[in-house]
Protein backbone atom coordinates (compact mmCIF):
# COMPACT_ATOMS: atom_id res chain seq x y z
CA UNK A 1 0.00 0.00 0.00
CA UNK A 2 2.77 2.46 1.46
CA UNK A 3 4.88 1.75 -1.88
CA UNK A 4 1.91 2.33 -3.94
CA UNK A 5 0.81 5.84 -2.70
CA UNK A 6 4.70 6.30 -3.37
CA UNK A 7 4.39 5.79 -7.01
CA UNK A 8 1.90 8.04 -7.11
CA UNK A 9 2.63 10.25 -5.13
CA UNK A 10 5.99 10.92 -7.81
CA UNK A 11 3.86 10.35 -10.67
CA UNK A 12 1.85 13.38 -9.60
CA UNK A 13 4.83 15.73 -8.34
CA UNK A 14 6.21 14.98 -11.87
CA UNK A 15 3.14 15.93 -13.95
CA UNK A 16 0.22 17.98 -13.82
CA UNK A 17 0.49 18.66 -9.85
CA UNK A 18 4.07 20.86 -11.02
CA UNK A 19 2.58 22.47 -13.81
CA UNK A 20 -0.62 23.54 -11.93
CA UNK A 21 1.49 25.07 -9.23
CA UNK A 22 4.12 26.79 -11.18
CA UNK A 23 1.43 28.64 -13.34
CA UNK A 24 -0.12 29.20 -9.87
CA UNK A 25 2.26 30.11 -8.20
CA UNK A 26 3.30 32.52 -11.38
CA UNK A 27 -0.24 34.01 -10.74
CA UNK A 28 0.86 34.86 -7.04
CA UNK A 29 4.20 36.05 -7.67
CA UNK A 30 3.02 38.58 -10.24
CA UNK A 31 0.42 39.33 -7.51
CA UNK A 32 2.80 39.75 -4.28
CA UNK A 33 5.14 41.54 -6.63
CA UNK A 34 2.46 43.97 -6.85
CA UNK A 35 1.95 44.19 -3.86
CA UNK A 36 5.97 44.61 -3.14
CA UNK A 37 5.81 47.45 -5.71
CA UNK A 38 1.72 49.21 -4.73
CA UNK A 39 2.84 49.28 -0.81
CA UNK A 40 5.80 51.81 -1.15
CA UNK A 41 4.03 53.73 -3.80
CA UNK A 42 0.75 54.19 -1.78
CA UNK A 43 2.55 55.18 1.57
CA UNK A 44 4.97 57.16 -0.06
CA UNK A 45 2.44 59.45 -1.23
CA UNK A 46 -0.53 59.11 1.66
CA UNK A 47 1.34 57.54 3.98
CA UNK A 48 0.49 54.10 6.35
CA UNK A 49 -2.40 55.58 8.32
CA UNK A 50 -4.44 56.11 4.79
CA UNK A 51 -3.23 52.75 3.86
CA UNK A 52 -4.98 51.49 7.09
CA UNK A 53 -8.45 52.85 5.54
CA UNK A 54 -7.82 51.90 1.99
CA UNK A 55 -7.57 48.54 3.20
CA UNK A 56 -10.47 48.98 5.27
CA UNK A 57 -12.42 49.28 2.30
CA UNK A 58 -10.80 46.82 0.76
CA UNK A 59 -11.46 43.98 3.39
CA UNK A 60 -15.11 45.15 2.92
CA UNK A 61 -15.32 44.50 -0.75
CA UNK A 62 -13.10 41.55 -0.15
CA UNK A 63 -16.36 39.99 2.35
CA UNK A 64 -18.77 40.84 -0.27
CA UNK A 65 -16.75 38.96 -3.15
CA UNK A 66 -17.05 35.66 -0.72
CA UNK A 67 -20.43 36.02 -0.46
CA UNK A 68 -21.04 36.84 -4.12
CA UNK A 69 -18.64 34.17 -4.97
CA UNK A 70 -21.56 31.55 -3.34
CA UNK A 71 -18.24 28.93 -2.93
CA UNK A 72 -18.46 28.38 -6.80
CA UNK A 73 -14.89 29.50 -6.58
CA UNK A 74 -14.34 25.63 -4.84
CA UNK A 75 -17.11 23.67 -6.18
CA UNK A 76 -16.45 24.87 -9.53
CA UNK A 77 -12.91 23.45 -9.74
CA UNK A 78 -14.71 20.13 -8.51
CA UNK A 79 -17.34 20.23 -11.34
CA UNK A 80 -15.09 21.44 -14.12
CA UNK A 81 -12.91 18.45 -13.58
CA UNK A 82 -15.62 16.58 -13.48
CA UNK A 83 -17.21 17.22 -17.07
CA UNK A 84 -14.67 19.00 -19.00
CA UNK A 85 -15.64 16.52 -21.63
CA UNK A 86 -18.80 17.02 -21.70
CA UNK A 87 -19.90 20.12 -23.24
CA UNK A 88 -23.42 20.43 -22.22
CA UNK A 89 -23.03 19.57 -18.32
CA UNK A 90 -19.78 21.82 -18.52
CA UNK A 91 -22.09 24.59 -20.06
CA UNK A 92 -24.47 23.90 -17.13
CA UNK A 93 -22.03 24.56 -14.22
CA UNK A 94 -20.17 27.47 -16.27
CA UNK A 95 -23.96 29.15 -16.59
CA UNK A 96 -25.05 28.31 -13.44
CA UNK A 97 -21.68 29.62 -11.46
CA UNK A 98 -21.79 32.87 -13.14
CA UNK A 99 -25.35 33.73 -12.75
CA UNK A 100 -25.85 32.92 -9.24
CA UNK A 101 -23.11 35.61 -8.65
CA UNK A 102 -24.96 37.85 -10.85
CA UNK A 103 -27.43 37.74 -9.02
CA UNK A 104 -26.42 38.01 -5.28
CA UNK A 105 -23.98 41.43 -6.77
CA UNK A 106 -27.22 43.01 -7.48
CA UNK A 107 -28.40 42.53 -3.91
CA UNK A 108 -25.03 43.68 -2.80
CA UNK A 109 -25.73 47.00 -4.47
CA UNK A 110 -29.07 47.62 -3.30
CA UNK A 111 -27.39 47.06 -0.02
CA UNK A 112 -24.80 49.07 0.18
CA UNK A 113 -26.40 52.31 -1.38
CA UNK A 114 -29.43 51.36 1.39
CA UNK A 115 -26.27 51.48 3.96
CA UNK A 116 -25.70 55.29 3.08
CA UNK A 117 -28.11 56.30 5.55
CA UNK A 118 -26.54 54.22 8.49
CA UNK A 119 -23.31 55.54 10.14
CA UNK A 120 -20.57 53.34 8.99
CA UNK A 121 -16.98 54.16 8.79
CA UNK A 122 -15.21 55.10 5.90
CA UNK A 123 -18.29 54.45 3.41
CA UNK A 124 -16.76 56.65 0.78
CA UNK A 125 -14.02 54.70 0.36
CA UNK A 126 -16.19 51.76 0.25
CA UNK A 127 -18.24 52.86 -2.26
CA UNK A 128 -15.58 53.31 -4.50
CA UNK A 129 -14.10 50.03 -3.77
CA UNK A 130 -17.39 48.03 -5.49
CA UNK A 131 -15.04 47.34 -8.79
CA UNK A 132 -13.32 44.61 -6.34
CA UNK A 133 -17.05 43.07 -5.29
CA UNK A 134 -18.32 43.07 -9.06
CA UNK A 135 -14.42 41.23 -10.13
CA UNK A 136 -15.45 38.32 -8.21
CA UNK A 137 -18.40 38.12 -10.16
CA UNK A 138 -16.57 37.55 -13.67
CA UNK A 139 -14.01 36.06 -11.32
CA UNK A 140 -13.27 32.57 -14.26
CA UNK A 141 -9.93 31.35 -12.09
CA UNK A 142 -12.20 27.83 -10.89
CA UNK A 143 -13.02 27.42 -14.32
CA UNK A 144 -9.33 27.54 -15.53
CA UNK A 145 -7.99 25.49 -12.59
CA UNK A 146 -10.25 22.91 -13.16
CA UNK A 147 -9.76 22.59 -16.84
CA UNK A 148 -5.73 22.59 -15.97
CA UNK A 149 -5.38 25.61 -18.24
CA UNK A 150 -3.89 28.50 -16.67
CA UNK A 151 -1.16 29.77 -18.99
CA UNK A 152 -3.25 32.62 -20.48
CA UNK A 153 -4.95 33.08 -17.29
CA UNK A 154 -1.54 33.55 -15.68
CA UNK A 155 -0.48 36.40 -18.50
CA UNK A 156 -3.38 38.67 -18.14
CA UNK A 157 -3.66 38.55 -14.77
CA UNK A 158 0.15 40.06 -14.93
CA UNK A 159 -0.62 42.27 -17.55
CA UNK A 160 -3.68 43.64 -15.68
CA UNK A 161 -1.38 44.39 -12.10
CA UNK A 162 0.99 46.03 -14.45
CA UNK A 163 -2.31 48.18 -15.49
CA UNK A 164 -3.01 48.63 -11.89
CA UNK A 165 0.46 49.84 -10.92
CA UNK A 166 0.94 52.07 -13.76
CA UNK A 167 -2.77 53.32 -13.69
CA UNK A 168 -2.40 54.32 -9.91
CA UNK A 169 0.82 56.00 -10.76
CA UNK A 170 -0.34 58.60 -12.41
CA UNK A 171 -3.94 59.42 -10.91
CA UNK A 172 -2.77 58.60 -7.25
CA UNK A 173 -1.05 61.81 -6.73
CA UNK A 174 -1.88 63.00 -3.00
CA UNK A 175 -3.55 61.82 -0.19
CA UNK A 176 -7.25 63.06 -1.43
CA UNK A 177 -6.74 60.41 -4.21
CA UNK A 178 -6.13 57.45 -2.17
CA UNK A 179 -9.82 57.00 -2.55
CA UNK A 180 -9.38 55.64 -5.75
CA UNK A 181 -6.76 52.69 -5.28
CA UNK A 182 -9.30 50.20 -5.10
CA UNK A 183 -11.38 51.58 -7.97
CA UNK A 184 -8.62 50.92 -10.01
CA UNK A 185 -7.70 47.35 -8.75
CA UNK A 186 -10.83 46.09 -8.89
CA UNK A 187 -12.04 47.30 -12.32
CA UNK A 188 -8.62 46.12 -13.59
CA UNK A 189 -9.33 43.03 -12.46
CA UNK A 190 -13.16 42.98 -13.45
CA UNK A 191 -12.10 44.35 -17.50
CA UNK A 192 -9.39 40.81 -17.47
CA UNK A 193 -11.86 38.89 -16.00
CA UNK A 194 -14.50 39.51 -18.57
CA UNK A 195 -12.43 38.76 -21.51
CA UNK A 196 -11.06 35.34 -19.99
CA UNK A 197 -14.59 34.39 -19.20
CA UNK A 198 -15.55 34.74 -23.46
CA UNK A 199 -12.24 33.43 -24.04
CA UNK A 200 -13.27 29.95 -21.78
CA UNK A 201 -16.53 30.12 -23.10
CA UNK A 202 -15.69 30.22 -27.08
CA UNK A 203 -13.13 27.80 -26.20
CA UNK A 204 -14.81 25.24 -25.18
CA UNK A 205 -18.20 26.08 -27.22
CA UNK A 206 -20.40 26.75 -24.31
CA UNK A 207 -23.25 28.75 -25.90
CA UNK A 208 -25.51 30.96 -23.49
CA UNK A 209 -27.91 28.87 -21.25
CA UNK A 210 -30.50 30.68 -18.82
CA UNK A 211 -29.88 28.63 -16.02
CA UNK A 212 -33.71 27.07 -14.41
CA UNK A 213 -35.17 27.64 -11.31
CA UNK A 214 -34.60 23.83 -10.21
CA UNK A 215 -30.85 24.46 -11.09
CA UNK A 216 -30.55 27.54 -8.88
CA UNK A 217 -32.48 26.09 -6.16
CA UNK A 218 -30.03 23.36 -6.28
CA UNK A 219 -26.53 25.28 -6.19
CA UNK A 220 -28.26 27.43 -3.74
CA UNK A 221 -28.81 24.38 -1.52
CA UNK A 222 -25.49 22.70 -2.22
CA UNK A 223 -23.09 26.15 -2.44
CA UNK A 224 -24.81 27.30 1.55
CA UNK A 225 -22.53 25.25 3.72
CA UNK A 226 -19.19 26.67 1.30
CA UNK A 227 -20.10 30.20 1.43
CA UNK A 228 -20.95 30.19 4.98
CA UNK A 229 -17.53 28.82 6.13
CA UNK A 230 -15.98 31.19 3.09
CA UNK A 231 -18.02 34.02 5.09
CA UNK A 232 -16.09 32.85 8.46
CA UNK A 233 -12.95 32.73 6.92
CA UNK A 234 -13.16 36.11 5.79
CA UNK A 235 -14.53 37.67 9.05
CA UNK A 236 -12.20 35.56 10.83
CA UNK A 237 -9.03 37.46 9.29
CA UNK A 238 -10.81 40.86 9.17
CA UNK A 239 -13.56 41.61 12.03
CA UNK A 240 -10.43 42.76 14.09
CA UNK A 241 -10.21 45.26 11.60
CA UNK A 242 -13.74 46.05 11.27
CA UNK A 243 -13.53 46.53 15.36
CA UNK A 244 -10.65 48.29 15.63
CA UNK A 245 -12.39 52.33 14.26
CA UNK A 246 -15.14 51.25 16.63
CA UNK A 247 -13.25 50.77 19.62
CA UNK A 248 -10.91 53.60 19.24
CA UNK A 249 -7.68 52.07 18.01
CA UNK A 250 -8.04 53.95 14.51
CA UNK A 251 -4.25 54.55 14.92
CA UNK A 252 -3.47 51.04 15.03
CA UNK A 253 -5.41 49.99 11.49
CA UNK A 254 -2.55 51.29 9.41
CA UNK A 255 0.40 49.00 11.20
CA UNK A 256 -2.33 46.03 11.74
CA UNK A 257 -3.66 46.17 8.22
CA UNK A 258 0.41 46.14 6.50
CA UNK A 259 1.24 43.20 8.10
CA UNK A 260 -1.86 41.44 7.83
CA UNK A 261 -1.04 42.15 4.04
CA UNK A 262 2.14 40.57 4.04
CA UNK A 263 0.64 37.27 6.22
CA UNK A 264 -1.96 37.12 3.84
CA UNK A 265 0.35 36.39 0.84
CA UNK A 266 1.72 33.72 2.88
CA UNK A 267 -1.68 32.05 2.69
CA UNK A 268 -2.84 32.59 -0.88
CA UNK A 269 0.61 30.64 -1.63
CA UNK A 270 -0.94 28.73 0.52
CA UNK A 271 -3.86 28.07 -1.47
CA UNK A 272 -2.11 27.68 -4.38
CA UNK A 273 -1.10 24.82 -3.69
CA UNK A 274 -4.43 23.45 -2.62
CA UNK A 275 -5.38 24.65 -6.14
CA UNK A 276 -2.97 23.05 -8.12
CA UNK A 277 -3.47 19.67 -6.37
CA UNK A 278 -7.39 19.58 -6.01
CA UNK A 279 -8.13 17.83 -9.32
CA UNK A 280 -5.49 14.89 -9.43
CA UNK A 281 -6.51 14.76 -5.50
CA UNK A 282 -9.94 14.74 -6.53
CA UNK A 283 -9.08 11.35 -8.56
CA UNK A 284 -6.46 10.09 -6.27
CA UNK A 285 -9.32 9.90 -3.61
CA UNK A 286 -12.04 8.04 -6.15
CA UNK A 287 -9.13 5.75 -5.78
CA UNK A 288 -9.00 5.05 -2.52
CA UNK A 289 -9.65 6.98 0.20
CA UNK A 290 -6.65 5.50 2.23
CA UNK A 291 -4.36 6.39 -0.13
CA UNK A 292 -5.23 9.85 -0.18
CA UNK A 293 -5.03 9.86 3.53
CA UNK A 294 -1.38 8.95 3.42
CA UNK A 295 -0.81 11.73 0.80
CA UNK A 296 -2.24 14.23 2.92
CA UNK A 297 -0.26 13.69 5.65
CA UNK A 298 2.93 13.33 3.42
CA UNK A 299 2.19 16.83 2.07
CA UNK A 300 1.03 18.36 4.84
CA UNK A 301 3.80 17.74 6.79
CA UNK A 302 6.36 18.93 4.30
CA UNK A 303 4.69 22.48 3.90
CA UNK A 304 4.47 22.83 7.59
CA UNK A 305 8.35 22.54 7.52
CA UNK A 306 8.46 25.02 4.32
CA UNK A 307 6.48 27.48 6.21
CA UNK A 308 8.21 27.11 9.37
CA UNK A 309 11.48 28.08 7.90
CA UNK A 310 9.73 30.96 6.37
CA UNK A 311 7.85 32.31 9.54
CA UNK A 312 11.14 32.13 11.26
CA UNK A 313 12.47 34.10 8.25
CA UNK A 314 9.76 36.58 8.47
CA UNK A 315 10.18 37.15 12.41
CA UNK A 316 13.67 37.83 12.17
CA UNK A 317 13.48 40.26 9.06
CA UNK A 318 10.68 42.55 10.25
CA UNK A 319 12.03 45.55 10.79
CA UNK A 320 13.52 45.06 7.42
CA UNK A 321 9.97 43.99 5.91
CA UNK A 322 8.34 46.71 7.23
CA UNK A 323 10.64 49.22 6.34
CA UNK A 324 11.60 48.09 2.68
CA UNK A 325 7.40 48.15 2.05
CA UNK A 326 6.16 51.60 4.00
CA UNK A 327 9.67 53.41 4.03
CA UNK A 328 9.22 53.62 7.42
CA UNK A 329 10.63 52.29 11.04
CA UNK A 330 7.69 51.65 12.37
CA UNK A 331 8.05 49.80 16.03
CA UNK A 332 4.29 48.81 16.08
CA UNK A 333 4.03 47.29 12.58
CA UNK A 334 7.39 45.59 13.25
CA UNK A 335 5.54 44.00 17.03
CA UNK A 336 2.56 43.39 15.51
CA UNK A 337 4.74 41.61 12.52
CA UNK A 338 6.55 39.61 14.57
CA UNK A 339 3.64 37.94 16.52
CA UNK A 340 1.57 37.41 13.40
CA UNK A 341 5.18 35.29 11.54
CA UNK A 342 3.82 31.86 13.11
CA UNK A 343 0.20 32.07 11.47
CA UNK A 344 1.73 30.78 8.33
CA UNK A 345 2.56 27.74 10.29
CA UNK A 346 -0.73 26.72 11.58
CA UNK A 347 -2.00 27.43 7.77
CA UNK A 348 0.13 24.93 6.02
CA UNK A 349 -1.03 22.22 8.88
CA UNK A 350 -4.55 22.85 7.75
CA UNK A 351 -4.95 23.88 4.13
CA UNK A 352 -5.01 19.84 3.27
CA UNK A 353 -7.32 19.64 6.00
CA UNK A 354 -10.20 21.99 4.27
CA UNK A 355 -9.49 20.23 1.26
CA UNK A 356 -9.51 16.48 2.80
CA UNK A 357 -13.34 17.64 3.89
CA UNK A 358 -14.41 19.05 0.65
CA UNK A 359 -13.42 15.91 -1.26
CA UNK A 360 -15.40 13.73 1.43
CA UNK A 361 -18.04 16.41 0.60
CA UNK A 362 -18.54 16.86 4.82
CA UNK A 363 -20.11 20.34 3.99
CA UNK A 364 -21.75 20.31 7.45
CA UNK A 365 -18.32 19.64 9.30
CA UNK A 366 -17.26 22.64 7.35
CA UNK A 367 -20.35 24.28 8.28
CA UNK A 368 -20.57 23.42 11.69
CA UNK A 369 -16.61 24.50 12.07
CA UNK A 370 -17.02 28.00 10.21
CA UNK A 371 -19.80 28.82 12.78
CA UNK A 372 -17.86 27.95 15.88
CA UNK A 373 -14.76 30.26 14.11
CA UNK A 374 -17.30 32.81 13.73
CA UNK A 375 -18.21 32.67 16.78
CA UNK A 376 -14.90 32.71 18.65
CA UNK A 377 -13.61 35.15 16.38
CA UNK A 378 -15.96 37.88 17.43
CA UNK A 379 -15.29 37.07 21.10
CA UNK A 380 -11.71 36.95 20.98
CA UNK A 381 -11.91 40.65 19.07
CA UNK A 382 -14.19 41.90 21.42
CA UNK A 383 -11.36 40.29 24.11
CA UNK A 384 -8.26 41.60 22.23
CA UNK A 385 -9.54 45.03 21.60
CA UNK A 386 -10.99 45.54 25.56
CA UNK A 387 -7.65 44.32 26.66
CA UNK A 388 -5.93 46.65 23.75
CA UNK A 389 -2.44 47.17 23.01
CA UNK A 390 -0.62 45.92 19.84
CA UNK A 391 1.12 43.22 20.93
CA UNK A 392 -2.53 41.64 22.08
CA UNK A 393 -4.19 42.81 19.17
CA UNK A 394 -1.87 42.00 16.68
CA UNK A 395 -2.09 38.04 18.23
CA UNK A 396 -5.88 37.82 16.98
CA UNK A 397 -5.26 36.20 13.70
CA UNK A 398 -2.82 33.91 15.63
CA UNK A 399 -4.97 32.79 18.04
CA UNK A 400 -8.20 31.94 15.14
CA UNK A 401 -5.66 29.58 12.82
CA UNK A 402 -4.50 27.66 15.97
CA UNK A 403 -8.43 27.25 17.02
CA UNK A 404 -9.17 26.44 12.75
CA UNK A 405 -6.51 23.48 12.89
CA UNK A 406 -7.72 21.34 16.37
CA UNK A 407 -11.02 21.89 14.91
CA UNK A 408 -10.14 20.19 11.37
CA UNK A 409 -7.58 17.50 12.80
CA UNK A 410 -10.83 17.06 15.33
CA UNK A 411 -13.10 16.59 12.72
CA UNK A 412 -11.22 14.56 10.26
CA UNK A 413 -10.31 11.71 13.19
CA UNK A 414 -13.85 11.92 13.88
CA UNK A 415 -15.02 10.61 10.38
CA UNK A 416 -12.31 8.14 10.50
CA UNK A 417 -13.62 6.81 13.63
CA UNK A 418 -17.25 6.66 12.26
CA UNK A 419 -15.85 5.24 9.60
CA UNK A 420 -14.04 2.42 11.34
C-alpha cells in the first residue's frame, strides 16, 4: 500500500500537480510583486495611516466577493474536472456559477447604497471600492484550474497588475486620491476577468444557457454550507479590523492592516497549492480513500516545515519587511509583525485539512466549524480590543488559525472513527 501511494505520489509531483502550481504560483508572484511594488508607492504618497483605511475598504469589498462568490470559486474546480468533456453539463455549471453571482452582486448593491443612511466608517471609500465586489463576479480562475489551463490566465492577470500599478501612478497623486486605489484594482481586475470568461466560453463552445429555477435552487442548496464557512474565513481574518475604528484604536489599522497584508500572501501561496493539487486529488481519492489519507499527511507535513522556515524568516526580518514596504521604522508594525510570523505555520497544517473535507463532501463539518470560528472570532476581538495594546491585538489572527486546525484534525479523526 505504502509503496503504492509512493508511485503516485511521484507520478503526480512529476506531472500535472508541477505544472498547476508553477502557473499558480506565477499568478501569485506577479500578484505579491504587486503588492511589493503598490505598498511603497501608496505610503509614499498618503502615507500608512491612509493605507490602514484603503484597506479597510478593501477587506469590505473583499467579504462581499465571498459572499457573491456563493463557494463556486471551490465547487467549480470540482465540477469542471468533473465534465470537461462534456460540453453540455460543462455549459451547465459554467452558466449556473456565473449567474448565481450575478445575481447576489445586485443585492449587494441595493445594499450598500441602502447602507448610506446608516453611520458606517469610511463608506466613501467603500463605495468606490465596489469594482473589487463586481471582479469576483466575472471572477473565471475555478473554471481555468479545473480545466488545468492556466497559462493565459496567468499572463493577463500580470498584464492587468501592471495596469493597476501604472494606472495608480499617475492618478494617485496626493492623499485626497487614495480614494481611488481600489477603484482601479478592482475594475482592472473585473475588464481581465470579462475577456477570460468569453475566451473559456468560445473555447470550449459553451453557448448561453439561462440557467432554471430547479438548477438555482439546487446550487443554492449545495453552495450554503461553502459560502458560509468562506463568510467565516473572511470575518475571521478581518472583524479585528472592522472593530478596531469602533473601539478607538483607529491609529493602530494602518500597522495592523500592512502586516496582515504581508501574512496574507503567505496564505494565498498557501492556497495555491491546494489549487494546483485539487483535481489529481480529486481522482487520487475516487481511488482510494486510504491512499489519499497517506498523501495528505505526506504533504502536509512537508509544507508545515516550508512554512516554518519561512515564519522564522519573516520574524527575524521585520524591521527590514516593514521598512523596505512603508519606508518607514515603524516599532508597532514591526511587534505586531513579529507575533503574526507563526500564522503561516498553523496554515500549512490545515490547508489539506479543508481540502480532505471538501473531497469527502462533509459540507456540514465545514459548516458546523465555520460557525464555531465565527463565533470565537468575534469574542476573541471583542477580548483583544478591551484588553488593547498591539502586541494583544496583533495576536488575533494567531490565536483563530491555531483554534481552525484542532477543529479540522478534530473533525477529520472523527469521520475516520465513524468510519471504522
Amino acid at each position: 500500500m505504502k509503496q503504492r501511494v509512493t508511485n503516485i505520489y511521484n507520478k503526480l509531483k512529476a506531472t500535472n500537480i508541477i505544472a498547476n502550481f508553477l502557473n499558480l504560483s506565477s499568478i501569485q508572484i506577479s500578484n505579491m510583486l504587486l503588492l511589493l511594488l503598490l505598498i511603497p508607492i501608496i505610503t509614499r504618497i498618503i502615507g500608512i495611516k491612509e493605507f490602514g483605511i484603503i484597506m479597510f475598504a478593501s477587506k469590505f469589498a473583499q467579504l462581499a466577493g465571498s459572499v457573491i462568490n456563493y463557494g463556486t470559486g471551490q465547487s467549480g474546480v470540482r465540477d469542471v474536472a468533473f465534465y470537461l468533456t462534456d460540453q453540455k453539463k460543462l455549459g451547465t455549471v459554467f452558466y449556473n456559477n456565473l449567474f448565481i453571482r450575478v445575481v447576489i452582486f445586485v443585492l449587494f448593491i441595493a445594499l450598500l447604497f441602502g447602507l448610506q443612511w446608516v453611520n458606517v466608517d469610511y463608506y466613501p471609500y467603500i463605495l468606490l471600492s465596489i469594482p473589487i465586489a463586481l471582479a469576483e463576479v466575472f471572477n473565471p480562475l475555478c473554471f481555468f484550474i479545473g480545466a488545468e489551463r492556466l497559462k493565459l490566465f496567468n499572463l493577463l492577470n500580470m498584464l492587468s497588475n501592471v495596469a493597476s500599478i501604472i494606472a495608480i501612478l499617475i492618478f494617485v497623486k496626493s492623499p485626497h486620491d487614495a480614494i481611488w486605489v481600489n477603484f482601479i484594482l478592482g475594475g482592472a481586475n473585473t475588464i481581465t476577468y470579462i475577456g477570460l470568461l468569453v475566451y473559456f466560453a468560445s473555447q470550449y463552445g459553451l453557448g448561453f444557457k439561462l440557467p432554471s429555477r430547479q438548477e438555482m435552487l439546487k446550487i443554492g442548496k449545495d453552495n450554503s454550507y461553502l459560502t458560509i464557512n468562506n463568510i467565516s474565513v473572511n470575518l475571521q481574518q478581518s472583524i479585528i479590523i472592522f472593530a478596531m475604528p469602533r473601539w478607538g484604536y483607529a491609529a493602530l489599522l494602518g500597522p495592523y492592516t500592512l502586516c496582515d497584508k504581508i501574512i496574507g500572501q503567505c496564505r494565498i501561496l498557501l492556497i495555491t497549492v491546494s489549487n494546483a493539487i485539487y483535481p489529481n486529488a480529486a481522482r487520487l481519492f475516487q481511488q482510494s480513500n486510504g491512499l489519499w489519507n497517506i498523501y495528505r499527511k505526506k504533504t502536509k507535513y512537508l509544507l508545515a516545515a516550508v512554512f516554518f522556515a519561512g515564519s522564522i524568516l519573516i520574524f527575524i526580518l521585520a524591521d527590514f519587511i516593514v521598512f523596505v514596504l512603508s519606508k518607514e521604522h515603524n516599532p508597532t508594525a514591526v511587534l505586531i509583525l513579529r507575533v503574526m510570523a507563526f500564522v503561516p505555520i498553523m496554515s500549512a497544517l490545515n490547508v489539506l485539512n479543508v481540502l480532505d473535507q471538501l473531497l469527502k463532501n462533509n459540507t456540514v463539518y465545514i459548516f458546523r466549524i465555520a460557525v464555531y470560528l465565527f463565533i470565537l472570532s468575534v469574542l476573541v476581538a471583542f477580548a483583544l480590543v478591551n484588553i488593547g495594546g498591539a502586541l494583544v491585538i496583533g495576536a488575533f489572527t494567531l490565536i483563530i488559525e491555531t483554534s481552525a486546525v484542532l477543529m479540522y484534525e478534530y473533525a477529520i479523526k472523527k469521520t475516520y472513527t465513524q468510519n471504522g
